[in-house]
PDB file of N, CA and C in Angstrom:
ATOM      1  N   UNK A   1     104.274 131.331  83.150  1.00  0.00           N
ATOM      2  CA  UNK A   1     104.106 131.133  84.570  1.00  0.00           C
ATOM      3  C   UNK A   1     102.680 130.691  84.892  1.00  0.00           C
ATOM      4  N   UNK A   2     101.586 131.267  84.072  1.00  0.00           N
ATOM      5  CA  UNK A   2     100.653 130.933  84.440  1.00  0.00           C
ATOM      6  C   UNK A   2     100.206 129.675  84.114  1.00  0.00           C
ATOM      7  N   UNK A   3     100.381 128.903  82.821  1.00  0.00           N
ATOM      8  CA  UNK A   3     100.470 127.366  82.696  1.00  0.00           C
ATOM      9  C   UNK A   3     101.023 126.679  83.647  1.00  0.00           C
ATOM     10  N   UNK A   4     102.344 126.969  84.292  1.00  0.00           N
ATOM     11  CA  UNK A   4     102.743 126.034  84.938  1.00  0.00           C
ATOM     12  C   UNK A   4     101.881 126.057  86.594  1.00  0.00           C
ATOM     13  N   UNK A   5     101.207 127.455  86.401  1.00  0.00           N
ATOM     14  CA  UNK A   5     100.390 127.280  87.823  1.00  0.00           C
ATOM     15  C   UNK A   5      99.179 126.787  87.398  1.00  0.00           C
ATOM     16  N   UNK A   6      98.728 126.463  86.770  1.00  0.00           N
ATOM     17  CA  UNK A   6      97.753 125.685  86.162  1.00  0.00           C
ATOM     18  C   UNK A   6      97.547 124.241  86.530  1.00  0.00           C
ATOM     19  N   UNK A   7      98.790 123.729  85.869  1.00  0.00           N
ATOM     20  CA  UNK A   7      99.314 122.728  85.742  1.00  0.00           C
ATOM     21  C   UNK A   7      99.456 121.696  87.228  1.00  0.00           C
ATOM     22  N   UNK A   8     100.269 122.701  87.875  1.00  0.00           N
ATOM     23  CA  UNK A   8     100.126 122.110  89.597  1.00  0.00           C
ATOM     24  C   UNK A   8      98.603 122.278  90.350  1.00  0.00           C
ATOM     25  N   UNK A   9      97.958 123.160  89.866  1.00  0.00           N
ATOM     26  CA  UNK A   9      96.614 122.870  90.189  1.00  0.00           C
ATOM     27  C   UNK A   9      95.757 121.159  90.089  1.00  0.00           C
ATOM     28  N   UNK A  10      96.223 121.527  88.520  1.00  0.00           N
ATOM     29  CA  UNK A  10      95.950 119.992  88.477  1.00  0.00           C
ATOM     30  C   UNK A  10      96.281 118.716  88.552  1.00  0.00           C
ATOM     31  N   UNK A  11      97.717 118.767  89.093  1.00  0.00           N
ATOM     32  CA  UNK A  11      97.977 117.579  89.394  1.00  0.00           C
ATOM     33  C   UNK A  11      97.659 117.654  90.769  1.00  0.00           C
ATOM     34  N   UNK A  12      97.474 118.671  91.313  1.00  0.00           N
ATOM     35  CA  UNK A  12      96.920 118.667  93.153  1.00  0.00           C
ATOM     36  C   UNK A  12      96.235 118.140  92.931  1.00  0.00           C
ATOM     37  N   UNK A  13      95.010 118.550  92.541  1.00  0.00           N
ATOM     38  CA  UNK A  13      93.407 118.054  92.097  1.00  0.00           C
ATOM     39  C   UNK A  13      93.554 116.752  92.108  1.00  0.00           C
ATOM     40  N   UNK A  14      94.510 116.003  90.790  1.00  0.00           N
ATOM     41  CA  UNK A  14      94.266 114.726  90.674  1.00  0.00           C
ATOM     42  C   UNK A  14      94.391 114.120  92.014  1.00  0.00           C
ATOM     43  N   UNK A  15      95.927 114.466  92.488  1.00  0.00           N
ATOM     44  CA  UNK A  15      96.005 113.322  93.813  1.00  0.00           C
ATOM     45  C   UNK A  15      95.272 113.569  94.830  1.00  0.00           C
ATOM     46  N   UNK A  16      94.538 115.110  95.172  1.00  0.00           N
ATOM     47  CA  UNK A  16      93.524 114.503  95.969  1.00  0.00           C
ATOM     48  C   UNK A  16      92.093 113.948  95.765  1.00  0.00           C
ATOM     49  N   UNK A  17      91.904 113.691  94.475  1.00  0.00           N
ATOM     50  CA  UNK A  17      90.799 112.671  94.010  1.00  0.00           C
ATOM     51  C   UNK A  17      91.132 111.723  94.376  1.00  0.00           C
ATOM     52  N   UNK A  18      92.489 111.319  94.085  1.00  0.00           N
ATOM     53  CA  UNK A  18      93.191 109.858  93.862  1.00  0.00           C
ATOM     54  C   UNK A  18      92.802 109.280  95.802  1.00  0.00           C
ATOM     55  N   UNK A  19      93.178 110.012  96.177  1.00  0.00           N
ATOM     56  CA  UNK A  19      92.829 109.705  97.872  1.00  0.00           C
ATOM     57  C   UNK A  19      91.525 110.148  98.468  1.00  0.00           C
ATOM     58  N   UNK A  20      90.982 110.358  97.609  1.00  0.00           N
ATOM     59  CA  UNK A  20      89.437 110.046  98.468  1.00  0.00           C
ATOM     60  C   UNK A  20      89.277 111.780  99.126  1.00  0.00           C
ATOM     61  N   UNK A  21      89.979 112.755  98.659  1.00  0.00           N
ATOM     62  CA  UNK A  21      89.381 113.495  99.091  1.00  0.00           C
ATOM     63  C   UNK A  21      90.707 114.190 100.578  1.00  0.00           C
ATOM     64  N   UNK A  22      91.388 113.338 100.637  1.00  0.00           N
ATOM     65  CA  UNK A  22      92.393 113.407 102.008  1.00  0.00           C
ATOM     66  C   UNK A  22      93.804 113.973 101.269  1.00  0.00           C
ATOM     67  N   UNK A  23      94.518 114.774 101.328  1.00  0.00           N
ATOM     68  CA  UNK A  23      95.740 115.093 101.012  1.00  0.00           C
ATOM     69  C   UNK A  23      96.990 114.217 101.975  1.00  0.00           C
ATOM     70  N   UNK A  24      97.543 113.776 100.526  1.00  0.00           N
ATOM     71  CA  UNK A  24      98.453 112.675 101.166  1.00  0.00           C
ATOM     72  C   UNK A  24      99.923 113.433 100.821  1.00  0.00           C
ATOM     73  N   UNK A  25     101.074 112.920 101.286  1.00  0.00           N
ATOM     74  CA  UNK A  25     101.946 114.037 100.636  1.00  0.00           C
ATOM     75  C   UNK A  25     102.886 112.673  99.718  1.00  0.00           C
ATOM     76  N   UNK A  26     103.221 112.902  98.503  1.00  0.00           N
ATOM     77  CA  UNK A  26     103.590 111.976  97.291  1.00  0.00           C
ATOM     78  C   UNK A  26     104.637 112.670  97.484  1.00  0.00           C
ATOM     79  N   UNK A  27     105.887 111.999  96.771  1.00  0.00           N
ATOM     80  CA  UNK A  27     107.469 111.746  96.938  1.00  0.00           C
ATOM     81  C   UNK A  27     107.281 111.620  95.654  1.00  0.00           C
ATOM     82  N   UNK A  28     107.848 112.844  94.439  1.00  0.00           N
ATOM     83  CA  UNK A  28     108.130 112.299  92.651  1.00  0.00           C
ATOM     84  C   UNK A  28     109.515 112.471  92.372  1.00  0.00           C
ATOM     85  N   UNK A  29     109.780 112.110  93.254  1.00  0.00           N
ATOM     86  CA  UNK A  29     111.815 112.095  93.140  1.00  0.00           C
ATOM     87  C   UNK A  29     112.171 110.343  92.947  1.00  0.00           C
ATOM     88  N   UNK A  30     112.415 109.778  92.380  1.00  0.00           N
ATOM     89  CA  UNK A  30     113.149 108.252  93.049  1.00  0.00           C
ATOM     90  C   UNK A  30     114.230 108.075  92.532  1.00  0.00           C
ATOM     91  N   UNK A  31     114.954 107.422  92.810  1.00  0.00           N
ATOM     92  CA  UNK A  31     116.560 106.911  92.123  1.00  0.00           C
ATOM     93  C   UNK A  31     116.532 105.627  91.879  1.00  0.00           C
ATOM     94  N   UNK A  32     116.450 105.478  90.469  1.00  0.00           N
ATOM     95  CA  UNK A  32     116.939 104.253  89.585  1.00  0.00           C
ATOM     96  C   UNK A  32     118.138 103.858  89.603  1.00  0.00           C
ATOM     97  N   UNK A  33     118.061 102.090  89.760  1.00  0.00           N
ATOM     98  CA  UNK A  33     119.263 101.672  89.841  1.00  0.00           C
ATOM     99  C   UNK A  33     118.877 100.579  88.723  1.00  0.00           C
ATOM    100  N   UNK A  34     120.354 100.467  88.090  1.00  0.00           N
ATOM    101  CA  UNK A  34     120.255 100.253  86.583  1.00  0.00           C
ATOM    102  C   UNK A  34     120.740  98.844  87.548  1.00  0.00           C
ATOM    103  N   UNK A  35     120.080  97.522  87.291  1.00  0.00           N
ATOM    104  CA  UNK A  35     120.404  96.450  87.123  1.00  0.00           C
ATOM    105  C   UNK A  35     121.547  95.427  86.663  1.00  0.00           C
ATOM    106  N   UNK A  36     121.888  96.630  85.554  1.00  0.00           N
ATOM    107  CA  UNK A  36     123.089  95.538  84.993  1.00  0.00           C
ATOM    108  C   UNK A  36     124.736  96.358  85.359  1.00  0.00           C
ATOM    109  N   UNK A  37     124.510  97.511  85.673  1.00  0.00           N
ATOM    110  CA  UNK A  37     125.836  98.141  86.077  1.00  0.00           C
ATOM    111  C   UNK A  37     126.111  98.883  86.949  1.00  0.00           C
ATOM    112  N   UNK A  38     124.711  99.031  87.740  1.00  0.00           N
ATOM    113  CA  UNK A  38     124.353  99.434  89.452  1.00  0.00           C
ATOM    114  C   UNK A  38     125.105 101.123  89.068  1.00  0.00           C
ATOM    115  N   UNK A  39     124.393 101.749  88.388  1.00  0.00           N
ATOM    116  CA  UNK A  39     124.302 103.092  88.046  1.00  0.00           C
ATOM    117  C   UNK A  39     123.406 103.612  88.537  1.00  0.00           C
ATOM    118  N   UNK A  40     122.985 104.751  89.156  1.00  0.00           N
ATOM    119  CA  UNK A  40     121.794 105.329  90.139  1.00  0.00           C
ATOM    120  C   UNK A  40     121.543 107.009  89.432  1.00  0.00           C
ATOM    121  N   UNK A  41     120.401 107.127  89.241  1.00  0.00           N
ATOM    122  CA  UNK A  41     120.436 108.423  88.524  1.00  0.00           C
ATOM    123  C   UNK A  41     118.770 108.753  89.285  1.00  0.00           C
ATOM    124  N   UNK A  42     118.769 109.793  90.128  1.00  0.00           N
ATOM    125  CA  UNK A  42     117.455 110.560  90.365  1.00  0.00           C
ATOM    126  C   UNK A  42     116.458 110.839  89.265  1.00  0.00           C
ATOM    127  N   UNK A  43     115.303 110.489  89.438  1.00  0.00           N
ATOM    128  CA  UNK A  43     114.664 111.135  87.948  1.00  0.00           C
ATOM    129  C   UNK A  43     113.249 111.480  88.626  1.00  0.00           C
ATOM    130  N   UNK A  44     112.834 112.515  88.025  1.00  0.00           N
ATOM    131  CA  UNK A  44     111.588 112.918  88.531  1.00  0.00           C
ATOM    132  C   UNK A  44     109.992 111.960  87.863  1.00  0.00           C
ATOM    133  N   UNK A  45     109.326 111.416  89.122  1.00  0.00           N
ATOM    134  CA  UNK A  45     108.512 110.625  88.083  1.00  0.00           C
ATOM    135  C   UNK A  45     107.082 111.292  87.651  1.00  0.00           C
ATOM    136  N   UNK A  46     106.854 110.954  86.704  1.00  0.00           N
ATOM    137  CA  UNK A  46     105.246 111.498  85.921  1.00  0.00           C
ATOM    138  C   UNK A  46     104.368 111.320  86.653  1.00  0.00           C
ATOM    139  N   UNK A  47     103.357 112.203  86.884  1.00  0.00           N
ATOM    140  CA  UNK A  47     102.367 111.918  87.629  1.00  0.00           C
ATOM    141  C   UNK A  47     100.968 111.677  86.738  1.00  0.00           C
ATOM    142  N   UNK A  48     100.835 111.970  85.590  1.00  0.00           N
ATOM    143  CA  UNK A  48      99.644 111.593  84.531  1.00  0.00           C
ATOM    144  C   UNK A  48     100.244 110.686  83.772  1.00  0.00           C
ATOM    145  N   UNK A  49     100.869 110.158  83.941  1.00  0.00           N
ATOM    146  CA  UNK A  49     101.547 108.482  83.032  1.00  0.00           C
ATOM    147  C   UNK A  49     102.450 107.070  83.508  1.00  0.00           C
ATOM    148  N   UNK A  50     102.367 106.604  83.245  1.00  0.00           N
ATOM    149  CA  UNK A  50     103.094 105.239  83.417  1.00  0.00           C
ATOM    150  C   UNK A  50     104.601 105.361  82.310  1.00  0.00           C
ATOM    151  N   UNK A  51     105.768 105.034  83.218  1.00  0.00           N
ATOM    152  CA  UNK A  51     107.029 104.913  82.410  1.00  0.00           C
ATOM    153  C   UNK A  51     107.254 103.643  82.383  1.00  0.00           C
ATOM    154  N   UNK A  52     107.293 102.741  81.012  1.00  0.00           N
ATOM    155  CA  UNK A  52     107.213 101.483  81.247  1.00  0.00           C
ATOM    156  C   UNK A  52     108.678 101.060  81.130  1.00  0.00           C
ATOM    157  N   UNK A  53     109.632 101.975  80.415  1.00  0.00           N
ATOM    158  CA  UNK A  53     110.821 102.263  79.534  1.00  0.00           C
ATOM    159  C   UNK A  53     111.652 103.530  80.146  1.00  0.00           C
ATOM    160  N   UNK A  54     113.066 102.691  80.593  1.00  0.00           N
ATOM    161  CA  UNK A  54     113.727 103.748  80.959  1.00  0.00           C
ATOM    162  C   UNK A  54     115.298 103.196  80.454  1.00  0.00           C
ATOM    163  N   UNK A  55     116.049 104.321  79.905  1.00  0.00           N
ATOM    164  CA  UNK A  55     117.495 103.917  79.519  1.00  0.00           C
ATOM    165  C   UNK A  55     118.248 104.097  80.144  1.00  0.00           C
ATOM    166  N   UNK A  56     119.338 103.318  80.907  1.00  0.00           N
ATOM    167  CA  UNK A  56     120.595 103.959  81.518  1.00  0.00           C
ATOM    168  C   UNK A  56     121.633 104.310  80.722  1.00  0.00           C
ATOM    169  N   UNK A  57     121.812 105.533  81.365  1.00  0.00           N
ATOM    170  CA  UNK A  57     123.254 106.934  80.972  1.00  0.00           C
ATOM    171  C   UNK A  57     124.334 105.630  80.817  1.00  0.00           C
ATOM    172  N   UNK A  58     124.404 104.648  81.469  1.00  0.00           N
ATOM    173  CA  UNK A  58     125.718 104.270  81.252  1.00  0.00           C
ATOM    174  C   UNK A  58     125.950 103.592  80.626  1.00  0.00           C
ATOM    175  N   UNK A  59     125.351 102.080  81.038  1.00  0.00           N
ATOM    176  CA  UNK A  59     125.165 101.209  79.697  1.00  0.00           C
ATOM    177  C   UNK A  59     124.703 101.304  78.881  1.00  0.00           C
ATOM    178  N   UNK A  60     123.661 102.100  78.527  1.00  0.00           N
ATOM    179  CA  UNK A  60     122.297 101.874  77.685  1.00  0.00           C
ATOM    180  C   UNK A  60     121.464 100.703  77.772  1.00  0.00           C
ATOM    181  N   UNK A  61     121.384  99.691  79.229  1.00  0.00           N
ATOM    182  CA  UNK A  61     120.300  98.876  78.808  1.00  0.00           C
ATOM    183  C   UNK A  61     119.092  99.551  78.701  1.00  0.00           C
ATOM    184  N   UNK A  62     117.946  99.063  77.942  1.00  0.00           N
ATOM    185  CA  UNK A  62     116.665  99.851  78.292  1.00  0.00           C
ATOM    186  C   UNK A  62     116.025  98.734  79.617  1.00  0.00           C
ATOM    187  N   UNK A  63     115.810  99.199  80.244  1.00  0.00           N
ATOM    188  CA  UNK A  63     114.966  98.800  81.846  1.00  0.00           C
ATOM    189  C   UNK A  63     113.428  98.754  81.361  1.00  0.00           C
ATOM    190  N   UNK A  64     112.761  97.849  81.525  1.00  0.00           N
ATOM    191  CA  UNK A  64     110.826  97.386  81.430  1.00  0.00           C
ATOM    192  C   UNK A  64     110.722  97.054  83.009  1.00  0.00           C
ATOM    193  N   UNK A  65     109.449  97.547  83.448  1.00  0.00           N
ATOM    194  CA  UNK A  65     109.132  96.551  84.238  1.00  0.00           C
ATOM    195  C   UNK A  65     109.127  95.253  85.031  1.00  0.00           C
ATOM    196  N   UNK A  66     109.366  94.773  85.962  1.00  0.00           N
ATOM    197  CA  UNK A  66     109.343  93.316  86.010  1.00  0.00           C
ATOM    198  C   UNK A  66     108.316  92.398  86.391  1.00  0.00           C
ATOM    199  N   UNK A  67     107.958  91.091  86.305  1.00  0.00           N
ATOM    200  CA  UNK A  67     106.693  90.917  86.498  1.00  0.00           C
ATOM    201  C   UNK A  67     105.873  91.306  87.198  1.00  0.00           C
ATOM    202  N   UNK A  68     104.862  91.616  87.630  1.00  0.00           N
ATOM    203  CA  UNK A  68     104.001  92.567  88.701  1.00  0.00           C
ATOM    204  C   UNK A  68     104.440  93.626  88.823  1.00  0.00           C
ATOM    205  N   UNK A  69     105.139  94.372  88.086  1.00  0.00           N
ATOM    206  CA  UNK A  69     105.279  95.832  88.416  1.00  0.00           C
ATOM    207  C   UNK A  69     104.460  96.498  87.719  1.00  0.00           C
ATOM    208  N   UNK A  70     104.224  97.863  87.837  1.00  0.00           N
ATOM    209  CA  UNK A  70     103.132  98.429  86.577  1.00  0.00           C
ATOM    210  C   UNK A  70     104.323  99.141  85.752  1.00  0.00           C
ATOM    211  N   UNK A  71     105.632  99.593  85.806  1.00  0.00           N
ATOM    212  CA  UNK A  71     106.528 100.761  85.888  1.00  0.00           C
ATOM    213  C   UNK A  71     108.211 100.698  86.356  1.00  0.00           C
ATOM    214  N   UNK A  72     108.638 101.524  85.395  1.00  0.00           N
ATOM    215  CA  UNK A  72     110.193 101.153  86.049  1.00  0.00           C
ATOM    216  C   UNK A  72     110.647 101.501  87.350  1.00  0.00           C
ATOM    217  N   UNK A  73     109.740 102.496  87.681  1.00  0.00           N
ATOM    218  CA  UNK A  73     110.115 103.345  88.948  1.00  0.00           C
ATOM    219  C   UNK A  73     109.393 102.173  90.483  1.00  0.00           C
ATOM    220  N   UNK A  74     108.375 101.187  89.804  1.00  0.00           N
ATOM    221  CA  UNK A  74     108.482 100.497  91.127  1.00  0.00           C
ATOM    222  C   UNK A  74     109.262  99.299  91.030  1.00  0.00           C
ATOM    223  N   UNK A  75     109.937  98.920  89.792  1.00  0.00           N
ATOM    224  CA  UNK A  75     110.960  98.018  89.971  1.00  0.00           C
ATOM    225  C   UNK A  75     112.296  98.447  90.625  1.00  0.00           C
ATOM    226  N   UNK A  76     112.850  99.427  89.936  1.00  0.00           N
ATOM    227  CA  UNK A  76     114.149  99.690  89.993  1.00  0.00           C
ATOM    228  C   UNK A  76     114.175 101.156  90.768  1.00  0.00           C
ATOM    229  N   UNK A  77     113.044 101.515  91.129  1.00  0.00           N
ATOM    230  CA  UNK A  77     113.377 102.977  92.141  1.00  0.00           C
ATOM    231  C   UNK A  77     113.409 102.851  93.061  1.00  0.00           C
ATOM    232  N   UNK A  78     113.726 103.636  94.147  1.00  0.00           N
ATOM    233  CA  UNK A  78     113.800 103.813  95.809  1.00  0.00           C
ATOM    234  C   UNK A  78     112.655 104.008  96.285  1.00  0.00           C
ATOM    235  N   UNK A  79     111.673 104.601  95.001  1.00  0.00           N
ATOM    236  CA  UNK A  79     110.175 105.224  95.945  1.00  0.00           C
ATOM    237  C   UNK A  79     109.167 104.272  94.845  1.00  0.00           C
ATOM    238  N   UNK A  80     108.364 104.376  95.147  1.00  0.00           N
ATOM    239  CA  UNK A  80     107.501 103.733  93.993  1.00  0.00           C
ATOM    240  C   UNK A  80     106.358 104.793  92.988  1.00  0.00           C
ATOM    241  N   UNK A  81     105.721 104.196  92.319  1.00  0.00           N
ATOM    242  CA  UNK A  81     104.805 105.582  91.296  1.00  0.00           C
ATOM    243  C   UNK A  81     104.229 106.232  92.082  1.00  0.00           C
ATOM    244  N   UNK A  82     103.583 107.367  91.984  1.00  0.00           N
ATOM    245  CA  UNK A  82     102.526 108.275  92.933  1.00  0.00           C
ATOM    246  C   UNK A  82     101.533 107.393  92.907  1.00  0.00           C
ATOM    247  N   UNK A  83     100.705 106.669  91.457  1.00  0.00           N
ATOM    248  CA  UNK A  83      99.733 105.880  92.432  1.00  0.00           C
ATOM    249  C   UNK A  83      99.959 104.862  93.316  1.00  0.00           C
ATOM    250  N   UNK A  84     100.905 103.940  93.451  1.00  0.00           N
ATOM    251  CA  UNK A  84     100.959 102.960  93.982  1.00  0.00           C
ATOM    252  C   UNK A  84     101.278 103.754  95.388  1.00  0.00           C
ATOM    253  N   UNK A  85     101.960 104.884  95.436  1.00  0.00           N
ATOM    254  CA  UNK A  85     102.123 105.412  97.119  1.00  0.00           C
ATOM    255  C   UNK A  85     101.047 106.351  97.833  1.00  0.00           C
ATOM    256  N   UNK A  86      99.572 106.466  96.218  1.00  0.00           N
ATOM    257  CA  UNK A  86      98.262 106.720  96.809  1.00  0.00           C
ATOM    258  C   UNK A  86      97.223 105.649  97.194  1.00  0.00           C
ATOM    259  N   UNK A  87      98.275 104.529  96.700  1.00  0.00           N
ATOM    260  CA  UNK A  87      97.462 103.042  97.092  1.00  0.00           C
ATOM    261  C   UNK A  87      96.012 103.107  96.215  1.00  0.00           C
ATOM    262  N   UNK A  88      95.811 103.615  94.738  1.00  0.00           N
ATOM    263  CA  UNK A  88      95.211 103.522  94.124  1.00  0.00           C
ATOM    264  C   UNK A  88      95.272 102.971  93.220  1.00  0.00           C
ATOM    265  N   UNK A  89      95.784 102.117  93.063  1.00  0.00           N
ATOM    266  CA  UNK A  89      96.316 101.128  92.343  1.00  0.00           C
ATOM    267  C   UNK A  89      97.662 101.427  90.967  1.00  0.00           C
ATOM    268  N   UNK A  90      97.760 100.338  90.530  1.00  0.00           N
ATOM    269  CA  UNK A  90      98.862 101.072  89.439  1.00  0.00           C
ATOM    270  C   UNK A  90      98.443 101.912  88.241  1.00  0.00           C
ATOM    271  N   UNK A  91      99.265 102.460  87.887  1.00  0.00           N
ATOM    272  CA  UNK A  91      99.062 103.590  86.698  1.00  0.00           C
ATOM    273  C   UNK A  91      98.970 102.997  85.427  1.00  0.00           C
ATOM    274  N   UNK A  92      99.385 101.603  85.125  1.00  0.00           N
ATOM    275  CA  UNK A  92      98.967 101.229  83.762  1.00  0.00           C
ATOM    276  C   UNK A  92      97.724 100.684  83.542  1.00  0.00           C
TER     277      UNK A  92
END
């Protein structure tokens, strides 16, 4: 218990570095939609990494990025990465 309160310490910490100091409130829920067979699966996104690679349950395509994206979650998600919705630029 106490790691994981640790843990949210520091990802608080990070995002309010990430904003200058201002607490913003970040959304790490988004729903992927698989491109090739319009499959939608919630996934919680990382907040200390970039997912460049994601597989869908159904087909198995693996999903990359698309050009200008940093991440699968701002191609193919509903929400985009925590940095890009701290407007600190992308995570890769």
């Amino acid at each position: 218990m106490r790691s994981q309160r640790r843990d949210f310490r520091c990802r608080l910490t990070i995002l309010c570095c990430a904003t200058g100091g201002k607490m913003s409130e970040v959304q790490l829920h988004s729903e992927i939609t698989c491109p090739h067979c319009g499959h939608k699966k919630t996934e919680t996104m990382p907040t200390d990494a970039c997912q460049w690679f994601y597989e869908c349950e159904r087909c198995h395509s693996l999903l990359e990025p698309r050009p200008g994206d940093c991440c699968v979650f701002c191609s193919y998600g509903s929400v985009p990465c925590p940095p890009v919705q701290l407007e600190s630029g992308c995570c890769g």
